[in-house]
N, C-alpha and C. Protein backbone atom coordinates (compact mmCIF):
# COMPACT_ATOMS: atom_id res chain seq x y z
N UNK A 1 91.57 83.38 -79.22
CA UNK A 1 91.45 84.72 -78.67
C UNK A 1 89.98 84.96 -78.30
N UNK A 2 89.53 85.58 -76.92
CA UNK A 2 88.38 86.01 -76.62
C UNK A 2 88.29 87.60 -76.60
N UNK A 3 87.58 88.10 -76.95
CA UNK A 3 87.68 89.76 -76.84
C UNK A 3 86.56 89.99 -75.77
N UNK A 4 87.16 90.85 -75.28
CA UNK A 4 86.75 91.46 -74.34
C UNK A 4 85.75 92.82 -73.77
N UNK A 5 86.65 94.04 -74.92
CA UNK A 5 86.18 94.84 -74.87
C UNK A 5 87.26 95.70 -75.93
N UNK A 6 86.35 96.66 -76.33
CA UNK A 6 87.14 97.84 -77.55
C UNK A 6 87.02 99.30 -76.85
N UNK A 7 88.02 100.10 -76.88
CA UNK A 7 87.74 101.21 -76.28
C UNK A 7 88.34 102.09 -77.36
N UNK A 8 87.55 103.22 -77.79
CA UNK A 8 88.10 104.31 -79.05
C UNK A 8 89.16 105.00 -77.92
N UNK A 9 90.39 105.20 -78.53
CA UNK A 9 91.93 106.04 -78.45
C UNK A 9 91.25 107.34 -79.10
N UNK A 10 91.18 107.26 -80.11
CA UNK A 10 90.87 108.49 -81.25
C UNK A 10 90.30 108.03 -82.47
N UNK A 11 90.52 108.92 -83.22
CA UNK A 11 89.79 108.50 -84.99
C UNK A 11 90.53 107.62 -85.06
N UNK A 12 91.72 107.45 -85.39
CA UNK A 12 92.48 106.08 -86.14
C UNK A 12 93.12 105.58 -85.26
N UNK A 13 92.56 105.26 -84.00
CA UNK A 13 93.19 104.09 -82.57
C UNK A 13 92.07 103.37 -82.25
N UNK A 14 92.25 102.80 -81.59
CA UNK A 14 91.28 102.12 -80.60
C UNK A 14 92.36 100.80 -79.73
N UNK A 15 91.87 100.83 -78.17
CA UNK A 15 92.47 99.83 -77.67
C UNK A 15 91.39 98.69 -77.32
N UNK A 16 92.13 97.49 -77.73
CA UNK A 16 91.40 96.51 -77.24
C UNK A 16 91.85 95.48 -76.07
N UNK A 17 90.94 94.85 -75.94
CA UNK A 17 91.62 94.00 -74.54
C UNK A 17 90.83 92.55 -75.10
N UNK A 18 91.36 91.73 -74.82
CA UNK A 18 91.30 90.26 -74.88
C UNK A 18 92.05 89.19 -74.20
N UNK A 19 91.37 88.34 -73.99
CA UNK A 19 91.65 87.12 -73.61
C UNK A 19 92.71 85.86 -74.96
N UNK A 20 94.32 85.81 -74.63
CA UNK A 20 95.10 84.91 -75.31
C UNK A 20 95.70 83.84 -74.66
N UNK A 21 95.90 83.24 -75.68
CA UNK A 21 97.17 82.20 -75.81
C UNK A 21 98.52 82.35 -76.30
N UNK A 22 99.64 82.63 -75.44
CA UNK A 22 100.97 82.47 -76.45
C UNK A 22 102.02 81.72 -75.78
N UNK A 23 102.57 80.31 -76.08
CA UNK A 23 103.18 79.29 -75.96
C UNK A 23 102.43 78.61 -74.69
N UNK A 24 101.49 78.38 -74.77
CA UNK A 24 101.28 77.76 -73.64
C UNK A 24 100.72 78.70 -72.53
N UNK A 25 101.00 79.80 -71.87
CA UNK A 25 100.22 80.98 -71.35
C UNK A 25 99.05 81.61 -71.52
N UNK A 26 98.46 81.73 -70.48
CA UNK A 26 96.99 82.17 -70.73
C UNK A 26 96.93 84.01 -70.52
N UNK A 27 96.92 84.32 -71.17
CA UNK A 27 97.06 86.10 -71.18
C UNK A 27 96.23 87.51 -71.11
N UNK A 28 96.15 88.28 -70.18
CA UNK A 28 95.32 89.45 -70.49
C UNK A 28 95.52 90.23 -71.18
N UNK A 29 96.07 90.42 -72.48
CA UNK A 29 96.22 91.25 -74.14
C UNK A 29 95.58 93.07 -73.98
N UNK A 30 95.95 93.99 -73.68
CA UNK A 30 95.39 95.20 -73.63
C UNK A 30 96.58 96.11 -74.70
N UNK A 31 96.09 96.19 -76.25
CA UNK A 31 96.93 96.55 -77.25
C UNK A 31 95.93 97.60 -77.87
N UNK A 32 97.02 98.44 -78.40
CA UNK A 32 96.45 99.74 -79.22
C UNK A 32 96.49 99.01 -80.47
N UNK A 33 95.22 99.39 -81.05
CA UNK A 33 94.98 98.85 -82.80
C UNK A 33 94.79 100.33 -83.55
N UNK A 34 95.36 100.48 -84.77
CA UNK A 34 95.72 101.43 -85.66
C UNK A 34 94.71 100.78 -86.76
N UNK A 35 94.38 101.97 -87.78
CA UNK A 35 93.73 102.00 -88.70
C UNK A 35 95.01 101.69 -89.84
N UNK A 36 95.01 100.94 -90.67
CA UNK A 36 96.41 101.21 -91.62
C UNK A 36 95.97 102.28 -92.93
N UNK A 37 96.83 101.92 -93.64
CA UNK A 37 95.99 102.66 -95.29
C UNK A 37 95.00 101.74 -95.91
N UNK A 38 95.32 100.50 -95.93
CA UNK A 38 94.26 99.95 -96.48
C UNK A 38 93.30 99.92 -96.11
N UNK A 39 92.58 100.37 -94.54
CA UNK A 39 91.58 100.94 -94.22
C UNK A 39 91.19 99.39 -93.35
N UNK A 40 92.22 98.80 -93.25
CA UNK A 40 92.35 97.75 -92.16
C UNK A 40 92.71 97.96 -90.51
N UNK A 41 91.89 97.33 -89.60
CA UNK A 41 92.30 97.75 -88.02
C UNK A 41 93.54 96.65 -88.06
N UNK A 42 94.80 96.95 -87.46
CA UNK A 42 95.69 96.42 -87.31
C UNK A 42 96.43 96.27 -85.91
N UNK A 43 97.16 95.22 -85.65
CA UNK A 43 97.31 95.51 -83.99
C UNK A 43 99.13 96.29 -83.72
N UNK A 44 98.78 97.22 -83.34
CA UNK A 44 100.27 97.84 -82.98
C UNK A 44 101.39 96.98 -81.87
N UNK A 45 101.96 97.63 -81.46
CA UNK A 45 103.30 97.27 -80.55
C UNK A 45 102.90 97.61 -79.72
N UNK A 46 102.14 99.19 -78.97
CA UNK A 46 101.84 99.53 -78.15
C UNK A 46 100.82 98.74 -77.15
N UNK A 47 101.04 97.98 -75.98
CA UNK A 47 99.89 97.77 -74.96
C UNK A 47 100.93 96.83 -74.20
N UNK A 48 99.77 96.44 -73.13
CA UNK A 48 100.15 94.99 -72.58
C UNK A 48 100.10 94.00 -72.16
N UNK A 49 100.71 92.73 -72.03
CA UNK A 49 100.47 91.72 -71.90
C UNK A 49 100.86 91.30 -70.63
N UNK A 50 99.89 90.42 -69.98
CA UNK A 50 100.29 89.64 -68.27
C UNK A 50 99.34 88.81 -68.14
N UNK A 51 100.08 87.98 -67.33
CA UNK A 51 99.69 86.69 -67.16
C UNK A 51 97.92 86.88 -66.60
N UNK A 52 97.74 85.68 -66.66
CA UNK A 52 95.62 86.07 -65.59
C UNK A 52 96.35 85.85 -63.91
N UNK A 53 97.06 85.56 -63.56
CA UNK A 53 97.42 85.33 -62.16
C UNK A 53 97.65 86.66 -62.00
N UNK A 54 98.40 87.66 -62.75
CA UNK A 54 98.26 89.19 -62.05
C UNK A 54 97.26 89.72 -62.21
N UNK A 55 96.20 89.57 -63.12
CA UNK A 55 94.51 90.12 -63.41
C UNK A 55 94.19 90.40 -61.84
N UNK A 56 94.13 90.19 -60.88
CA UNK A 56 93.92 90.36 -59.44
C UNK A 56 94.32 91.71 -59.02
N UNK A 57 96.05 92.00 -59.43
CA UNK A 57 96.60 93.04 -59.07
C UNK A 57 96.46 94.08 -60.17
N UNK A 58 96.19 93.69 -61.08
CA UNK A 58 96.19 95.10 -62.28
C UNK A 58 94.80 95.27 -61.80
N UNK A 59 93.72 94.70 -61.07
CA UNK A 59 92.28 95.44 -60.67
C UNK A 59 92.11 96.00 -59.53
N UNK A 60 93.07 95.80 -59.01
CA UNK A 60 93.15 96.43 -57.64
C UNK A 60 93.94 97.98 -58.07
N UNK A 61 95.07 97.86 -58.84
CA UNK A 61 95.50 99.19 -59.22
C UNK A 61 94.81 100.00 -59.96
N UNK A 62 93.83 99.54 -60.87
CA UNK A 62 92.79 100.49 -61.83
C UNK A 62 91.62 100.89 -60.60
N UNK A 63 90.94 100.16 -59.67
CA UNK A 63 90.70 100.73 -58.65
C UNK A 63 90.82 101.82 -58.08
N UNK A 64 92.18 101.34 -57.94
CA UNK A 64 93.00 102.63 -56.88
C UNK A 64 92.57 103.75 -57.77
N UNK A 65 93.17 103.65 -58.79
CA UNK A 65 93.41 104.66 -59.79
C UNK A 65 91.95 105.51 -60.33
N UNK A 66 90.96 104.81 -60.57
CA UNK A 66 89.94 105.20 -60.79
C UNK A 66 89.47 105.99 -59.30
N UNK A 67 89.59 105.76 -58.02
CA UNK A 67 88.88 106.24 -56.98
C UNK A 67 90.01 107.96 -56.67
N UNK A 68 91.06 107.24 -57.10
CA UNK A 68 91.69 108.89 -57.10
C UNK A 68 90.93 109.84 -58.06
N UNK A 69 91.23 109.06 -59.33
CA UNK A 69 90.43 110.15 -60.26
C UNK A 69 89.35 111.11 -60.14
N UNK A 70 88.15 110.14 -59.49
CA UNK A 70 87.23 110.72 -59.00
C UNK A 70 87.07 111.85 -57.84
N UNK A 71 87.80 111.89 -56.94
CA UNK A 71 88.23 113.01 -56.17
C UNK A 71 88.99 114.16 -57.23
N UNK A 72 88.86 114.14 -57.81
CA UNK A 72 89.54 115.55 -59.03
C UNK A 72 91.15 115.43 -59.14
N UNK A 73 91.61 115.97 -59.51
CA UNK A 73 93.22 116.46 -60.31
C UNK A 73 93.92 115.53 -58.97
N UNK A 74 94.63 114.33 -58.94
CA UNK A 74 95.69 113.78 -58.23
C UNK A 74 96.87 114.29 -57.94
N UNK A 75 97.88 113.75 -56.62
CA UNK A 75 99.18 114.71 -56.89
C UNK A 75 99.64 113.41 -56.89
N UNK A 76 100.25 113.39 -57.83
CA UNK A 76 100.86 111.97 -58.30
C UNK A 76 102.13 111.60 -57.51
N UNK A 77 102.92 112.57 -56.89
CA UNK A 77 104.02 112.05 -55.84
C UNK A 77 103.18 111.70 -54.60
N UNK A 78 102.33 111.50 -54.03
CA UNK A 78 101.73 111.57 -52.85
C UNK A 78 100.90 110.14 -52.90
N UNK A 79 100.46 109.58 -54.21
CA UNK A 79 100.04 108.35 -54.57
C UNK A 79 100.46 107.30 -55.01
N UNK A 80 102.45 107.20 -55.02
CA UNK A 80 103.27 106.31 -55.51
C UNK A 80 103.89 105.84 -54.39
């Protein structure tokens, strides 16, 4: 696993993104990690996983997505 980057969710989240391996696949990993009780970061269910051959198209859509943002409040039927 390579990590990538940590981004705080809230007090007891944070999402991370990394670079995996699972069976043979090379993976872009973007998972919500939880605080447990034992005061351990743990990795949840929540996020997701895709191949690096779509890494191309998930940056072109955060793009998109980010340049809407910046123009203020989106109308989200008008951008799908």
């Amino acid at each position: 696993m390579t990590d990538i980057a940590t981004i705080p969710k809230n007090s007891k989240e944070e999402f991370r993104v990394s670079l995996d391996e699972f069976r043979g696949h090379q993976l872009l990993n973007v998972r919500v990690w939880y605080r447990a009780e034992d005061d351990e970061m743990r990795p949840g269910r929540q996020g997701i996983a895709l191949r690096l051959a779509l890494l191309p198209d998930l940056a072109r859509a955060l793009e998109k997505a980010s340049n809407i943002a910046s123009m203020g409040e989106p109308d989200l039927e008008e951008t799908a």
